[in-house]
N, C-alpha and C. Protein backbone atom coordinates (compact mmCIF):
# COMPACT_ATOMS: atom_id res chain seq x y z
N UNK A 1 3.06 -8.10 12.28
CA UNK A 1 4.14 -7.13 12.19
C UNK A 1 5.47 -7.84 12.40
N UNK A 2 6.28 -7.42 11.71
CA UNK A 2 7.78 -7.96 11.35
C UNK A 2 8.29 -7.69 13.24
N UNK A 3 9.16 -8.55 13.65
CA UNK A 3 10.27 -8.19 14.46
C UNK A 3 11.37 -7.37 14.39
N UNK A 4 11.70 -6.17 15.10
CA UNK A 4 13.15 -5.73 14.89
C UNK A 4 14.07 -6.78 14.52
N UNK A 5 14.24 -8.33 14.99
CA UNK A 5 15.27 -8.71 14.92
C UNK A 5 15.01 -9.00 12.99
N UNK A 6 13.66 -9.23 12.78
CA UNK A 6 13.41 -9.68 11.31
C UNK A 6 13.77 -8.83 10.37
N UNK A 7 13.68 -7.34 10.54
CA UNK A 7 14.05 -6.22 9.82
C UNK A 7 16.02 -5.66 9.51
N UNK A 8 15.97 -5.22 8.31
CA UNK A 8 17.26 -4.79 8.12
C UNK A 8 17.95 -3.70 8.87
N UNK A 9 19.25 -3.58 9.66
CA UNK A 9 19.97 -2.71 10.37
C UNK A 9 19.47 -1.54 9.72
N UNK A 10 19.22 -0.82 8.16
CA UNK A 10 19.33 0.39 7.30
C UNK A 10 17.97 0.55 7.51
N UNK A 11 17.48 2.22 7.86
CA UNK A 11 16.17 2.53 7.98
C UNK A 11 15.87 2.67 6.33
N UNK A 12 16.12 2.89 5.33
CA UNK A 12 15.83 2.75 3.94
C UNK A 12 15.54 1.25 3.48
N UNK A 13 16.54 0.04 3.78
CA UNK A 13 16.21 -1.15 3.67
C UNK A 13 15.28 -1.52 4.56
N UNK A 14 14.70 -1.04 5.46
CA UNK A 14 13.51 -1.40 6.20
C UNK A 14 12.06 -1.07 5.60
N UNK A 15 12.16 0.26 4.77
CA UNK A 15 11.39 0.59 4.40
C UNK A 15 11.03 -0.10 3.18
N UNK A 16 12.30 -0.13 2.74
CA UNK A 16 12.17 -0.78 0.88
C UNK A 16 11.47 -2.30 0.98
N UNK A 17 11.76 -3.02 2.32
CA UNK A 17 11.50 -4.23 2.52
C UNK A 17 10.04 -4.25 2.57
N UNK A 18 9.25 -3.06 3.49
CA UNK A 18 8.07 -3.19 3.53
C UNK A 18 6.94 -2.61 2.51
N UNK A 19 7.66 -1.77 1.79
CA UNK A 19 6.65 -0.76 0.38
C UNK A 19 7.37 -0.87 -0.68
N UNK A 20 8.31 -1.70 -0.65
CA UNK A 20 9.11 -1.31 -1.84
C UNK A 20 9.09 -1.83 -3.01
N UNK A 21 7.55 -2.58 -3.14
CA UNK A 21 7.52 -2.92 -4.42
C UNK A 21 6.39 -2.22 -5.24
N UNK A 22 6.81 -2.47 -6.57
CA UNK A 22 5.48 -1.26 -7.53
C UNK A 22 4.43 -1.16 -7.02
N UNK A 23 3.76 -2.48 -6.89
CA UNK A 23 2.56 -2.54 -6.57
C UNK A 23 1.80 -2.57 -5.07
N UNK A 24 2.68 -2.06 -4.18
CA UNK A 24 2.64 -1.91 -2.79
C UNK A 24 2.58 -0.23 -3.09
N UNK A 25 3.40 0.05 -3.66
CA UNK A 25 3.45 1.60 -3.49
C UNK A 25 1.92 2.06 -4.28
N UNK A 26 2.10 1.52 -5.30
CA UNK A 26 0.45 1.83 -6.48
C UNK A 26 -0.76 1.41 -5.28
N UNK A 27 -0.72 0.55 -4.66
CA UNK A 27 -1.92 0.16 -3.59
C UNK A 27 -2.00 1.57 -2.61
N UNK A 28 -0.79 1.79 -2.25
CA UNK A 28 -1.10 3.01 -0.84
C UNK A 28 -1.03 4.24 -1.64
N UNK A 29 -0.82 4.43 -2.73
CA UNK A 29 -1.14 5.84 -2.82
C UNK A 29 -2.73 6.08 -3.36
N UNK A 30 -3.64 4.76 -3.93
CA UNK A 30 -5.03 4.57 -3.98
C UNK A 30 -5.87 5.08 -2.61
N UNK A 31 -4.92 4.26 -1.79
CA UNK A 31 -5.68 3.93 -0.26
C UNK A 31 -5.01 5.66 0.03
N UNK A 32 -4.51 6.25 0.04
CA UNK A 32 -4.08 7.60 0.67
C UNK A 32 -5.40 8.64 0.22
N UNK A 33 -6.61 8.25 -0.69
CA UNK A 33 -7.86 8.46 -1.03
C UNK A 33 -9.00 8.63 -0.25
N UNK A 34 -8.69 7.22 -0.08
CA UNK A 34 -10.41 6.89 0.58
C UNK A 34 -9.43 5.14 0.75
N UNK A 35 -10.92 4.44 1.40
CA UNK A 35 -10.72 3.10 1.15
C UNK A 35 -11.40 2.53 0.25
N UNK A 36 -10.69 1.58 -0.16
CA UNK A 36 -11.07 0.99 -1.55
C UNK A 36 -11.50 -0.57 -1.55
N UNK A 37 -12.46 -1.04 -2.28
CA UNK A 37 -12.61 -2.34 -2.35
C UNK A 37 -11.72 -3.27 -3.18
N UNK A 38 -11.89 -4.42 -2.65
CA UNK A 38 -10.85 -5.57 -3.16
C UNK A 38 -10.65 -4.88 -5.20
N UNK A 39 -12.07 -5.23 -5.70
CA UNK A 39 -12.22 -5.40 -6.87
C UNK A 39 -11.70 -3.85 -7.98
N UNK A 40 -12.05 -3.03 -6.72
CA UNK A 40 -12.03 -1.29 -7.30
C UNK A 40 -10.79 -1.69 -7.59
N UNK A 41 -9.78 -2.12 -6.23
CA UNK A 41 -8.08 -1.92 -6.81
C UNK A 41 -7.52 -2.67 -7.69
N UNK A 42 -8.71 -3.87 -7.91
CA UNK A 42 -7.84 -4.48 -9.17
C UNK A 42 -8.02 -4.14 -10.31
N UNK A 43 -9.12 -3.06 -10.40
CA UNK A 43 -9.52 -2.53 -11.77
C UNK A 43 -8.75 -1.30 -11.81
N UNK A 44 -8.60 -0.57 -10.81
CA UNK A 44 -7.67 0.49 -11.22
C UNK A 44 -6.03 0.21 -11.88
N UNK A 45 -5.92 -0.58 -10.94
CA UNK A 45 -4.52 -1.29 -10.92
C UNK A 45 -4.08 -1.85 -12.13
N UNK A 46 -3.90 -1.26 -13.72
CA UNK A 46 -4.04 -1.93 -14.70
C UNK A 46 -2.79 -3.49 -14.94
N UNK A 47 -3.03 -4.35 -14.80
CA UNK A 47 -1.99 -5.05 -14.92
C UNK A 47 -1.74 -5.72 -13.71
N UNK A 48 -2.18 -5.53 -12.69
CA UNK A 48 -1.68 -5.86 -11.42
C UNK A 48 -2.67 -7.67 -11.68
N UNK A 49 -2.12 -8.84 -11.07
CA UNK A 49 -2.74 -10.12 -10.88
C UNK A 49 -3.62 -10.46 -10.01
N UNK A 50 -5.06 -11.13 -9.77
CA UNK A 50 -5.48 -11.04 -8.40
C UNK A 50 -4.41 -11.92 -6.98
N UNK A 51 -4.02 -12.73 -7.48
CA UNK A 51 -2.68 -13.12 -6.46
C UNK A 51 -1.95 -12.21 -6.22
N UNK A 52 -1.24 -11.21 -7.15
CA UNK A 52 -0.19 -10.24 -6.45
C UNK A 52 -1.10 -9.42 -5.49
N UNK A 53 -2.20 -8.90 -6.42
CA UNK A 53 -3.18 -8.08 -5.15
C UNK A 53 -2.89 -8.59 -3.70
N UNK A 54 -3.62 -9.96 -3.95
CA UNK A 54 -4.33 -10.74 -2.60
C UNK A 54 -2.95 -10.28 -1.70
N UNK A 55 -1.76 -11.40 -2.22
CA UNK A 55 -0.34 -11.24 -1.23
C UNK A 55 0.19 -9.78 -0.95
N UNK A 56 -0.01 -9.15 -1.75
CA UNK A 56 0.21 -7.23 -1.00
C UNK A 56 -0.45 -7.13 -0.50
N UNK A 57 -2.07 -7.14 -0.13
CA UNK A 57 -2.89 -6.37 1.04
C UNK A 57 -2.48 -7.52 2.16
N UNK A 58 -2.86 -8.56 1.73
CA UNK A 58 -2.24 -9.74 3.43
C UNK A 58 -1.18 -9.33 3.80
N UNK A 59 0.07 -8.63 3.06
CA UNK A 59 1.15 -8.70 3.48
C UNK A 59 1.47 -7.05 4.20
N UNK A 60 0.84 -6.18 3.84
CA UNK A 60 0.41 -4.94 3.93
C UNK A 60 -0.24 -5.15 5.60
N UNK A 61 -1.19 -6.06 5.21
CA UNK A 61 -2.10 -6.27 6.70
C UNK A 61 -1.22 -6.69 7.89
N UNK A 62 -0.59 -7.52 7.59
CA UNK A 62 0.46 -8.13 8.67
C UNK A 62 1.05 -7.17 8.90
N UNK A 63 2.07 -6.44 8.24
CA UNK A 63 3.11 -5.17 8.91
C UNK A 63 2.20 -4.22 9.74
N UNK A 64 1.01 -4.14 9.62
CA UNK A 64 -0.07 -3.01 10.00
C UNK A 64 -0.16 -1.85 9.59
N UNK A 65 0.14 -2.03 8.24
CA UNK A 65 0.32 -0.41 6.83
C UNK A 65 -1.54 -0.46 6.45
N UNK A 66 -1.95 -1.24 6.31
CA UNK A 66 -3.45 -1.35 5.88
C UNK A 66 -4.36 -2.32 6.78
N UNK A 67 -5.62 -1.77 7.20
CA UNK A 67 -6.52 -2.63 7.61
C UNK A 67 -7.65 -3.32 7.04
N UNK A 68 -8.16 -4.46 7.33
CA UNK A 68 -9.65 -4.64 6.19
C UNK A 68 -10.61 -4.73 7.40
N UNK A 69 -11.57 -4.29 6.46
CA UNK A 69 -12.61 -4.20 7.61
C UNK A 69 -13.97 -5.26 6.64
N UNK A 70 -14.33 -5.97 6.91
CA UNK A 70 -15.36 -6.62 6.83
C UNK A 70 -16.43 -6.08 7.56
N UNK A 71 -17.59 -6.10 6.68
CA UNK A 71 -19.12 -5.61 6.73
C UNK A 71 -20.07 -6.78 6.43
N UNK A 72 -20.59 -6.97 7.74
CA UNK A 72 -21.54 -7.88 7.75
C UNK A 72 -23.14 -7.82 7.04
N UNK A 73 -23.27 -7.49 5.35
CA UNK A 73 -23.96 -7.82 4.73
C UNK A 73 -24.00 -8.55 3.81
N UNK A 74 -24.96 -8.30 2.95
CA UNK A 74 -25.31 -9.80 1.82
C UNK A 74 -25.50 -9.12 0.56
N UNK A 75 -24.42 -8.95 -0.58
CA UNK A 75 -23.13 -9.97 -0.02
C UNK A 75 -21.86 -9.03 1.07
N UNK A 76 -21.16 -10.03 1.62
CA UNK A 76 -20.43 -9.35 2.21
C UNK A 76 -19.49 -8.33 1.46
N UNK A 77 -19.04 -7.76 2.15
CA UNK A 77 -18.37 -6.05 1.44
C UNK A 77 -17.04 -5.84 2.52
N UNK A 78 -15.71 -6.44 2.07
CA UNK A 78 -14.78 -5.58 2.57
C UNK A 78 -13.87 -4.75 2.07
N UNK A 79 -13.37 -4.18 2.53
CA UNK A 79 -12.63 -2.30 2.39
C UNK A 79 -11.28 -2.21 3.14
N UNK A 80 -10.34 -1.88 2.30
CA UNK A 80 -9.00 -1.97 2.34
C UNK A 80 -8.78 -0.56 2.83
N UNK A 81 -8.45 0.07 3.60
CA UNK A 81 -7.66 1.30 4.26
C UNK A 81 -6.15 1.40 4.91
N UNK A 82 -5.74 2.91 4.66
CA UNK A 82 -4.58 2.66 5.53
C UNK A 82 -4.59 2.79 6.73
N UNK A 83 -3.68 2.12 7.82
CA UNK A 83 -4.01 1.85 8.92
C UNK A 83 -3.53 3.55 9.36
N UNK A 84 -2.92 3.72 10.73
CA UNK A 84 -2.61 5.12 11.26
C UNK A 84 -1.27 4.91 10.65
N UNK A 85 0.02 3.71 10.78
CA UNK A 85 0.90 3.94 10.47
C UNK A 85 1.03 3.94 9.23
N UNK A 86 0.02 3.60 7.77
CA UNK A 86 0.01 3.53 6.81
C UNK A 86 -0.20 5.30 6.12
N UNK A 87 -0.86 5.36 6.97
CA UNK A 87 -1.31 7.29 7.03
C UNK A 87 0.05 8.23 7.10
N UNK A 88 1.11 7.46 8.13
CA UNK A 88 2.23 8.51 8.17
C UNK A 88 3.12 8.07 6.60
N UNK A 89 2.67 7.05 5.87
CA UNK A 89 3.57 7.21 4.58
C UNK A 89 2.93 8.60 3.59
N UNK A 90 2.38 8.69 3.82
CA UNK A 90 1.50 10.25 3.19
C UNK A 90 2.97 11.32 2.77
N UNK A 91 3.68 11.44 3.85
CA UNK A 91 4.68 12.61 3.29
C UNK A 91 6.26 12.11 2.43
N UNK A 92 6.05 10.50 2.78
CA UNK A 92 6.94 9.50 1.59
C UNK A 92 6.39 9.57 0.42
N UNK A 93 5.20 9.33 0.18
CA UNK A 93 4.82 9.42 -1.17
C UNK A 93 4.48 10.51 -1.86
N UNK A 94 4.48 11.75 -0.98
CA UNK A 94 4.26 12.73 -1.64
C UNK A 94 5.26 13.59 -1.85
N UNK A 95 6.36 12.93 -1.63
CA UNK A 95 8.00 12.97 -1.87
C UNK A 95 8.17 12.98 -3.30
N UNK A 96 8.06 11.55 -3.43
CA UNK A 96 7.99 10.62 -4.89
C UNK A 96 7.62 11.27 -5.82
N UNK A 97 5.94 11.78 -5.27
CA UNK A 97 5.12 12.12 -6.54
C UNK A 97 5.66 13.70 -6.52
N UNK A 98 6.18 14.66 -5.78
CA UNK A 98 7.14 15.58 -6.26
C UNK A 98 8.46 15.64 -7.28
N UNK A 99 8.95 14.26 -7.08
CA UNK A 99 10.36 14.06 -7.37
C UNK A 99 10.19 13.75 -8.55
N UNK A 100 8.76 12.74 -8.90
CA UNK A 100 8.58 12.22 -10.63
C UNK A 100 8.39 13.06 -11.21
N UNK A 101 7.30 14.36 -10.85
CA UNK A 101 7.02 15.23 -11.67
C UNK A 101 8.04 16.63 -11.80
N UNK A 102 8.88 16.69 -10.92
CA UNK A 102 10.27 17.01 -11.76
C UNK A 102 10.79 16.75 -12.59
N UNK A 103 11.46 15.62 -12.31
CA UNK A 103 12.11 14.47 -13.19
C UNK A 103 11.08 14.15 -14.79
N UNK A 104 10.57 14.18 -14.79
CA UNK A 104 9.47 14.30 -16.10
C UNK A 104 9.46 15.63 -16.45
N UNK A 105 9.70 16.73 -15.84
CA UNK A 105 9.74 18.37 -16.25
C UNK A 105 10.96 18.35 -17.20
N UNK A 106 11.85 17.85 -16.43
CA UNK A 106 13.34 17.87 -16.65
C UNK A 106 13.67 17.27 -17.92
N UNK A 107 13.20 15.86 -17.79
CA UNK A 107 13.27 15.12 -18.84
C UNK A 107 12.93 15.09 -20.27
C-alpha cells in the first residue's frame, strides 16, 4: 500500500492514480462478480496483454484493492478477488456505469 506521503494532495488524483486506468477499472468491475481466475480475465478482457494483466493485479494487490488467494492443488489454482477496500469501489463504479448509460441514451 502506497504512503500518504506517496499519494497526491487531490482525493480524485488519488483515486485516478490508483484505478484510473482502462484496464484496472475493466478488472474490478469483473471482480465486483465473483472472483475470477488469472486466465478467465484475460479471456474476457478482449485485448488486454498478459503483462498489462500480470502488472494491474500485482499492482492492484499492493494498494490492497484485490487479493489472490492460492489453492494448494494440482495444478495449482489462484483467484483474484476484491479485497474489503476493493468492495467499497462498488458505488464508484456503479456511478460510471449509470453515467455511460445515460450518456449513450443521450447520445
Amino acid at each position: 500500500m502506497k504512503t500518504k506521503d506517496e499519494l497526491p494532495d487531490c482525493p480524485v488524483a488519488t483515486t485516478v492514480s490508483l484505478i484510473g486506468s482502462k484496464w484496472k477499472l475493466l478488472i474490478i468491475r469483473n471482480l465486483l462478480t465473483r472472483p475470477w481466475r488469472f486466465n478467465e480475465l484475460k479471456k474476457d478482457l478482449e485485448g488486454i496483454s498478459q503483462k498489462v494483466l500480470t502488472d494491474s493485479l500485482r499492482s492492484m494487490e499492493e494498494d490492497g484493492i484485490v487479493t489472490r488467494t492460492i489453492y494448494a492443488e494440482v495444478p495449482p489454482r489462484v483467484e483474484y478477488a476484491l479485497s474489503e477496500l476493493g468492495e467499497s469501489l462498488r458505488p464508484v463504479l456503479d456511478a460510471m456505469s449509470e453515467w455511460g448509460t445515460v450518456y449513450k441514451k443521450d447520445a
